[in-house]
PDB file of N, CA and C in Angstrom:
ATOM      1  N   UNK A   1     152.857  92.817 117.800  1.00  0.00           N
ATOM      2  CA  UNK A   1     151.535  93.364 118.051  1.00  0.00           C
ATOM      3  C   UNK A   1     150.470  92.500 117.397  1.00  0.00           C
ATOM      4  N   UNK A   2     149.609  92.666 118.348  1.00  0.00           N
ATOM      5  CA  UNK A   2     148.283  91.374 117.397  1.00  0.00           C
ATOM      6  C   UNK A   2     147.523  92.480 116.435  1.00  0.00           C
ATOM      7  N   UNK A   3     147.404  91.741 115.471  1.00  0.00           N
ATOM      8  CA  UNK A   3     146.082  92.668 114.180  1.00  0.00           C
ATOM      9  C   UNK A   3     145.455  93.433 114.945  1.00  0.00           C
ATOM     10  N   UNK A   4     144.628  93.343 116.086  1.00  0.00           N
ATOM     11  CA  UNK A   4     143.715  93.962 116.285  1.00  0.00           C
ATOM     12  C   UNK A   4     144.457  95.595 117.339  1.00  0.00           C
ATOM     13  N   UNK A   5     145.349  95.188 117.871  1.00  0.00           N
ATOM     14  CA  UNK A   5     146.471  96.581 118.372  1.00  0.00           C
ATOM     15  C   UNK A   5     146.793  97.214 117.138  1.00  0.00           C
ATOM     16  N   UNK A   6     146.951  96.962 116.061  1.00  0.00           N
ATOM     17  CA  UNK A   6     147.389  97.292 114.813  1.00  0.00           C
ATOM     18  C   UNK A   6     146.267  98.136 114.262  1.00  0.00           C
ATOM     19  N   UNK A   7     145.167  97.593 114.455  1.00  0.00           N
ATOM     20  CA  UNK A   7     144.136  98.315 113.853  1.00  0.00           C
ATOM     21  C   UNK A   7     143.607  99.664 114.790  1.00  0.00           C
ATOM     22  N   UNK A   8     143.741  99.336 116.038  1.00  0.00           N
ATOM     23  CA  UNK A   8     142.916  99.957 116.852  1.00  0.00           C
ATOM     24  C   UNK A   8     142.185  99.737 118.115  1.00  0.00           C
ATOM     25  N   UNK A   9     141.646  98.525 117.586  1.00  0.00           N
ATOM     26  CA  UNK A   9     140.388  97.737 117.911  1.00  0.00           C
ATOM     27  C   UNK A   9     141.053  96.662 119.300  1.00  0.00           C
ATOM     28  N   UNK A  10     140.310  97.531 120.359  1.00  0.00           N
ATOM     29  CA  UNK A  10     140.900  96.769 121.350  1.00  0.00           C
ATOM     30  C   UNK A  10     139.827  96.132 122.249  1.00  0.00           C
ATOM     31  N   UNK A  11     138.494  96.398 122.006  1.00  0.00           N
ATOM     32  CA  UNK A  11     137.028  96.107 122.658  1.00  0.00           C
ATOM     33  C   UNK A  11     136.980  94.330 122.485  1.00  0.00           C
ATOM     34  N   UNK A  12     137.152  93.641 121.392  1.00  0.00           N
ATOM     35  CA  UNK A  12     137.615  92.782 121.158  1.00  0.00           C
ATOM     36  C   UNK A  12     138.067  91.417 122.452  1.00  0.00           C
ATOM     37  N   UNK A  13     139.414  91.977 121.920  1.00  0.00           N
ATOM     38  CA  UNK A  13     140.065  90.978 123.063  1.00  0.00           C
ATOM     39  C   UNK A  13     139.720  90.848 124.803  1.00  0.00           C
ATOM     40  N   UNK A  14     139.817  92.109 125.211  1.00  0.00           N
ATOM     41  CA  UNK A  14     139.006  92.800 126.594  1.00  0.00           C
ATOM     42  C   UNK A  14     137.860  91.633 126.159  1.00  0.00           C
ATOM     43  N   UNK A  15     136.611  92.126 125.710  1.00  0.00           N
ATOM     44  CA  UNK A  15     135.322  91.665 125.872  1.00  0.00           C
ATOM     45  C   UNK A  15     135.768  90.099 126.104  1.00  0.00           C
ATOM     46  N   UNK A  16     136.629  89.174 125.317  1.00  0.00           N
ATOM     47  CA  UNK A  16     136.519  87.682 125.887  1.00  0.00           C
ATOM     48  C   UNK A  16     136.224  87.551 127.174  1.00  0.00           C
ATOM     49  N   UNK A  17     137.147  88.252 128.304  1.00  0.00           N
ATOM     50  CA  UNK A  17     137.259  87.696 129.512  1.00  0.00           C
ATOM     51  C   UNK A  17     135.947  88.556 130.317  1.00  0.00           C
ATOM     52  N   UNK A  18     135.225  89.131 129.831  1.00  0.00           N
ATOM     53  CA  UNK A  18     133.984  89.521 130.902  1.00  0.00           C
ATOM     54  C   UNK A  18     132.942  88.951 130.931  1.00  0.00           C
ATOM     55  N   UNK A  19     132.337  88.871 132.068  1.00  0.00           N
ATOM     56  CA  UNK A  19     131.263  87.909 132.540  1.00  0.00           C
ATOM     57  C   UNK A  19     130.262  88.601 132.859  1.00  0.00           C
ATOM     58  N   UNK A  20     129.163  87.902 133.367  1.00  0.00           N
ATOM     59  CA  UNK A  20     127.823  89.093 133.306  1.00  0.00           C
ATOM     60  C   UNK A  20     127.434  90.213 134.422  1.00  0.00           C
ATOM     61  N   UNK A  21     128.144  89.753 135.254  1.00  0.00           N
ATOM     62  CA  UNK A  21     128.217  90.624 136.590  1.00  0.00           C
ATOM     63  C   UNK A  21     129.374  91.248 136.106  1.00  0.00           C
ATOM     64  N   UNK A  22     129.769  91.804 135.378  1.00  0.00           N
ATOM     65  CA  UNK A  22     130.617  93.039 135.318  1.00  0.00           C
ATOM     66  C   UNK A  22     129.592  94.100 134.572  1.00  0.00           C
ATOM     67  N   UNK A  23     128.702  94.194 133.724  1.00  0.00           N
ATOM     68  CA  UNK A  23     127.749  94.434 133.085  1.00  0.00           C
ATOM     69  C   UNK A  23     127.070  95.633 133.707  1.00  0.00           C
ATOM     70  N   UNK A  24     127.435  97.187 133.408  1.00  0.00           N
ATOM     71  CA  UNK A  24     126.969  98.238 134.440  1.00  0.00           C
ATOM     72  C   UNK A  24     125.303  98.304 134.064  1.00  0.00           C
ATOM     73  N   UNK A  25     124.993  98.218 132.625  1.00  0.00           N
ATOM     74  CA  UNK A  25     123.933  98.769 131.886  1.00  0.00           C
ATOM     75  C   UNK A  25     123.354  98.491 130.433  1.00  0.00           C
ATOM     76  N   UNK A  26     122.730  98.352 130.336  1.00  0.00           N
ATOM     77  CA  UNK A  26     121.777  97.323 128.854  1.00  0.00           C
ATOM     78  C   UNK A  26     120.554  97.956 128.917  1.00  0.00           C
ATOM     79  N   UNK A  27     120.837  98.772 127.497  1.00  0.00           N
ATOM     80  CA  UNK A  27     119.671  99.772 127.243  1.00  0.00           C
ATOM     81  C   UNK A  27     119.300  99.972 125.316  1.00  0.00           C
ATOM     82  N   UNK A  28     118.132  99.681 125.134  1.00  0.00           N
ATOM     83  CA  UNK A  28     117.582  99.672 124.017  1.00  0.00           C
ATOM     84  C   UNK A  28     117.796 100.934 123.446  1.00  0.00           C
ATOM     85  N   UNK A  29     118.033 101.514 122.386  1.00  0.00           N
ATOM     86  CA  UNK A  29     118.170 102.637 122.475  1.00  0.00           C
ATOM     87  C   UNK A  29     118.317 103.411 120.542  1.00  0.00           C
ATOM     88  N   UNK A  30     117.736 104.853 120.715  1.00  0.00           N
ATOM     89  CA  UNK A  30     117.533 104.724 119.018  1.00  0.00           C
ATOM     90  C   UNK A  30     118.923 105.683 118.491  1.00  0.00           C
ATOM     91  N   UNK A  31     119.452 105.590 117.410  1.00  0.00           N
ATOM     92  CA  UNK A  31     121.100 105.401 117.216  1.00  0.00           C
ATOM     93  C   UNK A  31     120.676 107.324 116.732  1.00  0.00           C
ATOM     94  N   UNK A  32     121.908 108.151 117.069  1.00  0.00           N
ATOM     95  CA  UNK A  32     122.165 109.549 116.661  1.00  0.00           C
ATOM     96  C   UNK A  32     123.003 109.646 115.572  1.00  0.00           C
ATOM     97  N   UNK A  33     123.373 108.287 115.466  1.00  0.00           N
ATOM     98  CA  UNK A  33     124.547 108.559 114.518  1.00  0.00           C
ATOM     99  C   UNK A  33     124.896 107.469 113.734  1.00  0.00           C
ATOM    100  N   UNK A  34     125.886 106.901 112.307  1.00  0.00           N
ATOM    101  CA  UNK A  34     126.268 105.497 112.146  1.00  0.00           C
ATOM    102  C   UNK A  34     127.057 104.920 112.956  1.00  0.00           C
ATOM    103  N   UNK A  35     126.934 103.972 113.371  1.00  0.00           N
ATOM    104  CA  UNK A  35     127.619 103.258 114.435  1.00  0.00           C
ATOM    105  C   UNK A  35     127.349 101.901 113.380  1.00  0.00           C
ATOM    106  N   UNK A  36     128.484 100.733 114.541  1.00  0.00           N
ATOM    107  CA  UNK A  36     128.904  98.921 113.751  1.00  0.00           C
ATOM    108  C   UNK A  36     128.260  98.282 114.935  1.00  0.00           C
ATOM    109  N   UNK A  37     128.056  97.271 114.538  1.00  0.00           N
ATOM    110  CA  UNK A  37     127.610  95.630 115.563  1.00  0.00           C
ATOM    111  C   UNK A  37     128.740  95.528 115.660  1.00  0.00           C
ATOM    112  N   UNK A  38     128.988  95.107 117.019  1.00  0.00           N
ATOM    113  CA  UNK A  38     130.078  95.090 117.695  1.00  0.00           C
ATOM    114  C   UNK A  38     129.955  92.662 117.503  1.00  0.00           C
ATOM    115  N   UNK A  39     128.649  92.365 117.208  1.00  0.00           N
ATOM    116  CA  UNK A  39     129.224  90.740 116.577  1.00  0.00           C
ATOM    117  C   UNK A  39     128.949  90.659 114.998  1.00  0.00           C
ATOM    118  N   UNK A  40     128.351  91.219 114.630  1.00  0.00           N
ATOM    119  CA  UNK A  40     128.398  90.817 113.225  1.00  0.00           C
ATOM    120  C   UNK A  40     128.877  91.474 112.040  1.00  0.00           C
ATOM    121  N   UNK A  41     129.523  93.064 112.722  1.00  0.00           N
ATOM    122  CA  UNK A  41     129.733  93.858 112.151  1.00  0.00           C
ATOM    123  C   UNK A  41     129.031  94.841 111.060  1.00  0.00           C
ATOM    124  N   UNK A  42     127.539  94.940 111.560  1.00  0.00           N
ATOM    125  CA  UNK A  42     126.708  95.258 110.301  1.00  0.00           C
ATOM    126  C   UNK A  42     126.690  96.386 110.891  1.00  0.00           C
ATOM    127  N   UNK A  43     126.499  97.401 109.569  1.00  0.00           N
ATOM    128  CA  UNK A  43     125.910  98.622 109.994  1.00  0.00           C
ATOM    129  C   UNK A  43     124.710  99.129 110.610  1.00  0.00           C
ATOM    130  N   UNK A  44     124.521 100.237 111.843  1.00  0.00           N
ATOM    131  CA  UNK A  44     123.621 100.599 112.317  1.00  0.00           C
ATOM    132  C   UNK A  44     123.117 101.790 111.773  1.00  0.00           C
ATOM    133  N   UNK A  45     122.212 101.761 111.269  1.00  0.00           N
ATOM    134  CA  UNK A  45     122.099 103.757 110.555  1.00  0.00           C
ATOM    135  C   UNK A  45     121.199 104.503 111.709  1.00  0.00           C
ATOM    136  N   UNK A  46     121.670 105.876 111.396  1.00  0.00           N
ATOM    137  CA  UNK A  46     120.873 106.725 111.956  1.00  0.00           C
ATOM    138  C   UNK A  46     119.311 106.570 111.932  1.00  0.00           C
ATOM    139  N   UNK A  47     119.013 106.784 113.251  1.00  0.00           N
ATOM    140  CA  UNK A  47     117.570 106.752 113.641  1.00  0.00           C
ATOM    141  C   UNK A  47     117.140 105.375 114.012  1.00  0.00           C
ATOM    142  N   UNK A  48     117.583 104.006 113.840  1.00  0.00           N
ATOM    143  CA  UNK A  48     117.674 103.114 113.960  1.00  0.00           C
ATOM    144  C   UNK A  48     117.837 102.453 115.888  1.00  0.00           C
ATOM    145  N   UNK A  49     116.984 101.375 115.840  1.00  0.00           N
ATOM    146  CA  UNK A  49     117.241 101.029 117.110  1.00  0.00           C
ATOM    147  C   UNK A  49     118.402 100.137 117.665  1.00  0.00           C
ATOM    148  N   UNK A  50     118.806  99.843 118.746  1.00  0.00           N
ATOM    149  CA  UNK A  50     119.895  98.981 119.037  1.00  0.00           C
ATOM    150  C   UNK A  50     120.282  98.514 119.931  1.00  0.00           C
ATOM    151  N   UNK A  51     120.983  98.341 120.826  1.00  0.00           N
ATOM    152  CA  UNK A  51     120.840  97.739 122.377  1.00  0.00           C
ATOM    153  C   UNK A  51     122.702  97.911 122.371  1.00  0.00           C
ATOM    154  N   UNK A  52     122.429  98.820 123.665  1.00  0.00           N
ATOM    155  CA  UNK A  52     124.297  99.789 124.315  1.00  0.00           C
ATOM    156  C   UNK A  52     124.220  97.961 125.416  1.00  0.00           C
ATOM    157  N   UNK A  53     125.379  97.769 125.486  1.00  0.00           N
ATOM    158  CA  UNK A  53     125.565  97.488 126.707  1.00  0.00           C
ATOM    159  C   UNK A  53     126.899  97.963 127.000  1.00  0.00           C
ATOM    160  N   UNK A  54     126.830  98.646 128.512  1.00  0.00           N
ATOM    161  CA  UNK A  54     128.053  99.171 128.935  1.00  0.00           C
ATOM    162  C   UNK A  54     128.842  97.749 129.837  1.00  0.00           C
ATOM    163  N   UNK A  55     130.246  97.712 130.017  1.00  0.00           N
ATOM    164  CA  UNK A  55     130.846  96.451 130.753  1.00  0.00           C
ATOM    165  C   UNK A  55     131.580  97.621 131.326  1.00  0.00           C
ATOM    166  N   UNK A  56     132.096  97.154 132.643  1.00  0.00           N
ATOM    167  CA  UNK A  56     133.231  97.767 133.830  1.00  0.00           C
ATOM    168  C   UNK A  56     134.487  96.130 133.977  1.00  0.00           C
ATOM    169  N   UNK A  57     135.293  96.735 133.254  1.00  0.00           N
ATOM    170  CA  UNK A  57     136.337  95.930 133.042  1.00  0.00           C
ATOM    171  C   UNK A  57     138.088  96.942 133.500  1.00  0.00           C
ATOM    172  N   UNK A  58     138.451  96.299 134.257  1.00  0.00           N
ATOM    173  CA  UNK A  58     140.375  96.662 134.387  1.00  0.00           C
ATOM    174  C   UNK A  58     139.565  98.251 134.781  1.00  0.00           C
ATOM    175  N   UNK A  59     139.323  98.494 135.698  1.00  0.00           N
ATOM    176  CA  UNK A  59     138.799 100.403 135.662  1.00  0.00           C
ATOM    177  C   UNK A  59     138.324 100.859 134.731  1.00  0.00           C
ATOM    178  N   UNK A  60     138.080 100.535 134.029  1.00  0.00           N
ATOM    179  CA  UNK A  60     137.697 101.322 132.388  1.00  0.00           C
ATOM    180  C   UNK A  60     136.152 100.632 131.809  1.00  0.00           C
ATOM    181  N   UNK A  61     135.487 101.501 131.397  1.00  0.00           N
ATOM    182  CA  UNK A  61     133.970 101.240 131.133  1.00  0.00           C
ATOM    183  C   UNK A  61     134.104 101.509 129.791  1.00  0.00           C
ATOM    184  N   UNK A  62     133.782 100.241 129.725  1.00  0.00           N
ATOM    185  CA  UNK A  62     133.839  99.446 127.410  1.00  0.00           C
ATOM    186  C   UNK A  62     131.432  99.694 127.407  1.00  0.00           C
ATOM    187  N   UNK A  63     132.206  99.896 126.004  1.00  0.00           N
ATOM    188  CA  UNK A  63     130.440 100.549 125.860  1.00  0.00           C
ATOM    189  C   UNK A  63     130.241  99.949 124.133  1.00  0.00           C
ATOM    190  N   UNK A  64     129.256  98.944 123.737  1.00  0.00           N
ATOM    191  CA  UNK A  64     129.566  98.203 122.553  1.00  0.00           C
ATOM    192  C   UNK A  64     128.455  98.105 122.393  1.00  0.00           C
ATOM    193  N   UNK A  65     127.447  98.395 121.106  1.00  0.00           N
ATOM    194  CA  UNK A  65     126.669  98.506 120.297  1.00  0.00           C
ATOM    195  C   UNK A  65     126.200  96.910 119.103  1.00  0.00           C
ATOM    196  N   UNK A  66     124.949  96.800 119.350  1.00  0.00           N
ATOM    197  CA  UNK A  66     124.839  95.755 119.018  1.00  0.00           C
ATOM    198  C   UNK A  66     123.310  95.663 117.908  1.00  0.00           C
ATOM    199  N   UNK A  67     123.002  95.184 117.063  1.00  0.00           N
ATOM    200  CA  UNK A  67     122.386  95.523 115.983  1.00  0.00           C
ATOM    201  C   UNK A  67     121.111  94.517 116.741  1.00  0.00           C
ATOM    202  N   UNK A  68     119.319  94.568 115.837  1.00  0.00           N
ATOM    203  CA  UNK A  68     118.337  94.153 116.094  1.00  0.00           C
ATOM    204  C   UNK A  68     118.732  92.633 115.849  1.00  0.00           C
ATOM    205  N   UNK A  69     119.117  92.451 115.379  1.00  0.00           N
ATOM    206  CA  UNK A  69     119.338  91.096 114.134  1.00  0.00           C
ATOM    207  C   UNK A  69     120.242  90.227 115.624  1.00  0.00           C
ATOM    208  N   UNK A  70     121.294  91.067 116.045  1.00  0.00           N
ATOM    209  CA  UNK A  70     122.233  89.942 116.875  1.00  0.00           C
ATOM    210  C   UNK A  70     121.697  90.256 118.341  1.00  0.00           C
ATOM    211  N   UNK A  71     120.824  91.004 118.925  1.00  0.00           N
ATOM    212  CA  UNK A  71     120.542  91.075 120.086  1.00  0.00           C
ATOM    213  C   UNK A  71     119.108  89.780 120.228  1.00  0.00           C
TER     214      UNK A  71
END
């Protein structure tokens, strides 16, 4: 199993192979809750702004959170 099956974390590997036309939705948006940067791994705090982008990959819709700093 690779580290990241081990951990959980499967958004990861998926995300390499998608391209921009798979891309359902990209929306600015202010956070309800703590959520991670899905590249730099920083924390997002509540009330805070951030940018969703949803991907349509293998049938399944990946949805990854991304901080002011890396968007």
């Amino acid at each position: 199993m690779l580290n990241e099956e081990q951990n959980g974390n499967f958004a990861k590997p998926v995300l390499g192979a998608v391209v921009f036309s798979n891309v359902r939705e990209s929306k600015l948006k202010k956070s309800m809750r703590k959520r991670q940067c899905f590249k730099c791994e920083g924390k997002i705090e509540k009330g805070e702004t951030y940018m969703n982008h949803q991907f349509r990959y293998d049938y399944r819709i990946i949805t990854v959170s991304f901080c002011n700093n890396c968007t």
